[in-house]
Protein backbone atom coordinates (compact mmCIF):
# COMPACT_ATOMS: atom_id res chain seq x y z
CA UNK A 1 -0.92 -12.23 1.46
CA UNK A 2 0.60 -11.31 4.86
CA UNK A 3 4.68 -10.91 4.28
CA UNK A 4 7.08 -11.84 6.43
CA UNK A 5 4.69 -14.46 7.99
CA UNK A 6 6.89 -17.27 6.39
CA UNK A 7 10.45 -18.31 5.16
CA UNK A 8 9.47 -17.48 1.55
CA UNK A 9 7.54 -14.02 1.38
CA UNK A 10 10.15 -13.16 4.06
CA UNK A 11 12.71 -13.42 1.47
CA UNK A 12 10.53 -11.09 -0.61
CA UNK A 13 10.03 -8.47 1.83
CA UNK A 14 13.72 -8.59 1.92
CA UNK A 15 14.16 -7.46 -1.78
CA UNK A 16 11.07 -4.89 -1.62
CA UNK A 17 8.29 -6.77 -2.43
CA UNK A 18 5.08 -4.73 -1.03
CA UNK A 19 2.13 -6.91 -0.22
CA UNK A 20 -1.31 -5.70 -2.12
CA UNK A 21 -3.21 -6.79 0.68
CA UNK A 22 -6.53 -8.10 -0.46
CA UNK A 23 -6.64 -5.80 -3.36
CA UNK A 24 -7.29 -7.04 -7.08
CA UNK A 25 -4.67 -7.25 -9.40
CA UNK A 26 -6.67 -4.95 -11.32
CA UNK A 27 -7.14 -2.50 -8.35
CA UNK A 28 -3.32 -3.08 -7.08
CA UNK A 29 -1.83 -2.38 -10.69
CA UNK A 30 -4.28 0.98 -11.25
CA UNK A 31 -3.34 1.65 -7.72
CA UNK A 32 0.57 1.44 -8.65
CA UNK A 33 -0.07 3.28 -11.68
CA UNK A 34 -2.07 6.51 -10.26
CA UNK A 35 0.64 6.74 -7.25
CA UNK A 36 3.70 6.59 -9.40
CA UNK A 37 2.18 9.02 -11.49
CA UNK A 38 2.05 11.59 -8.83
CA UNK A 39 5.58 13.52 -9.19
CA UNK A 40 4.87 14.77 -5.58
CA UNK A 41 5.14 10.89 -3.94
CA UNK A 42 8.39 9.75 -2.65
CA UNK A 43 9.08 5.98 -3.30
CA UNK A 44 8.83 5.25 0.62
CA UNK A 45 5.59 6.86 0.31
CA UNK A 46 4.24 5.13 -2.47
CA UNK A 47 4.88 1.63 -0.64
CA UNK A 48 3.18 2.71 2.08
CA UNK A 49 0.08 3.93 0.30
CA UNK A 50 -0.42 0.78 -1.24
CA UNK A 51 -1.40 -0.52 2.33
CA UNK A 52 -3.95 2.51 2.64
CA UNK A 53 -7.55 2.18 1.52
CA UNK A 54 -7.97 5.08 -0.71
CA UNK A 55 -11.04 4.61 -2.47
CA UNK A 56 -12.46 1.32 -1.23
CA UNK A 57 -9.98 -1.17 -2.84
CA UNK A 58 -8.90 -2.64 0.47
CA UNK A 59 -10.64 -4.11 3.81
CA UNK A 60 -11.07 -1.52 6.18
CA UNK A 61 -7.80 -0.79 7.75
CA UNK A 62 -8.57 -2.14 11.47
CA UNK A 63 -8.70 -5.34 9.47
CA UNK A 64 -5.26 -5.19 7.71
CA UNK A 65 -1.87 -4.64 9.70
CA UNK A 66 -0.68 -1.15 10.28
CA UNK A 67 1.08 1.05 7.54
CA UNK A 68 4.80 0.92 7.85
CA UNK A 69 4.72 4.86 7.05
CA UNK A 70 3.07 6.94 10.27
CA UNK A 71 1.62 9.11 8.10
CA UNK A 72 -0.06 7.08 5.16
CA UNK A 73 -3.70 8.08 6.28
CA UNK A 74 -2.64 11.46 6.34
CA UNK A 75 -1.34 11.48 2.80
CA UNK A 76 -3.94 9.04 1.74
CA UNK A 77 -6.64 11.69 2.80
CA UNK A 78 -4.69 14.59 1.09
CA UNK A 79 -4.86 12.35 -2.27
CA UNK A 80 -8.63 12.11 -1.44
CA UNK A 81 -8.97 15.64 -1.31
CA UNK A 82 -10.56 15.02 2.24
């Protein structure tokens, strides 16, 4: 789902609604799960890091629009231990 493309996910954007991008709701809700379960995330970085491939779960990123946090593929490859 691209947000803020039309009237109605623009009113979700609005609230906080983070898009999953063409994750799984399996991978999207694991991938919710293991980032709020790292005490050393901020919220504004766990939003962002749902928009970051981490282990495969989403299209590479040159396919997907860019992170709203500048430094998502920075923490994304700390969480990665790479």
């Amino acid at each position: 789902v691209v947000l803020a493309k039309y009237a109605a996910s623009s009113a979700l954007v609005g609230v906080g609604v983070v898009s999953a991008g063409d994750m799984t709701t399996e991978a999207a809700s694991t991938k919710l799960g293991h980032l709020l379960g790292n005490p050393d995330l901020t919220p504004h970085q766990v939003r962002a890091l749902m928009g970051v491939t981490l282990r495969g779960e989403l299209s590479p990123p040159e396919e997907l629009a860019k992170p709203v946090f500048p430094n998502a593929f920075r923490l994304a490859g700390m969480l990665r231990g790479t």
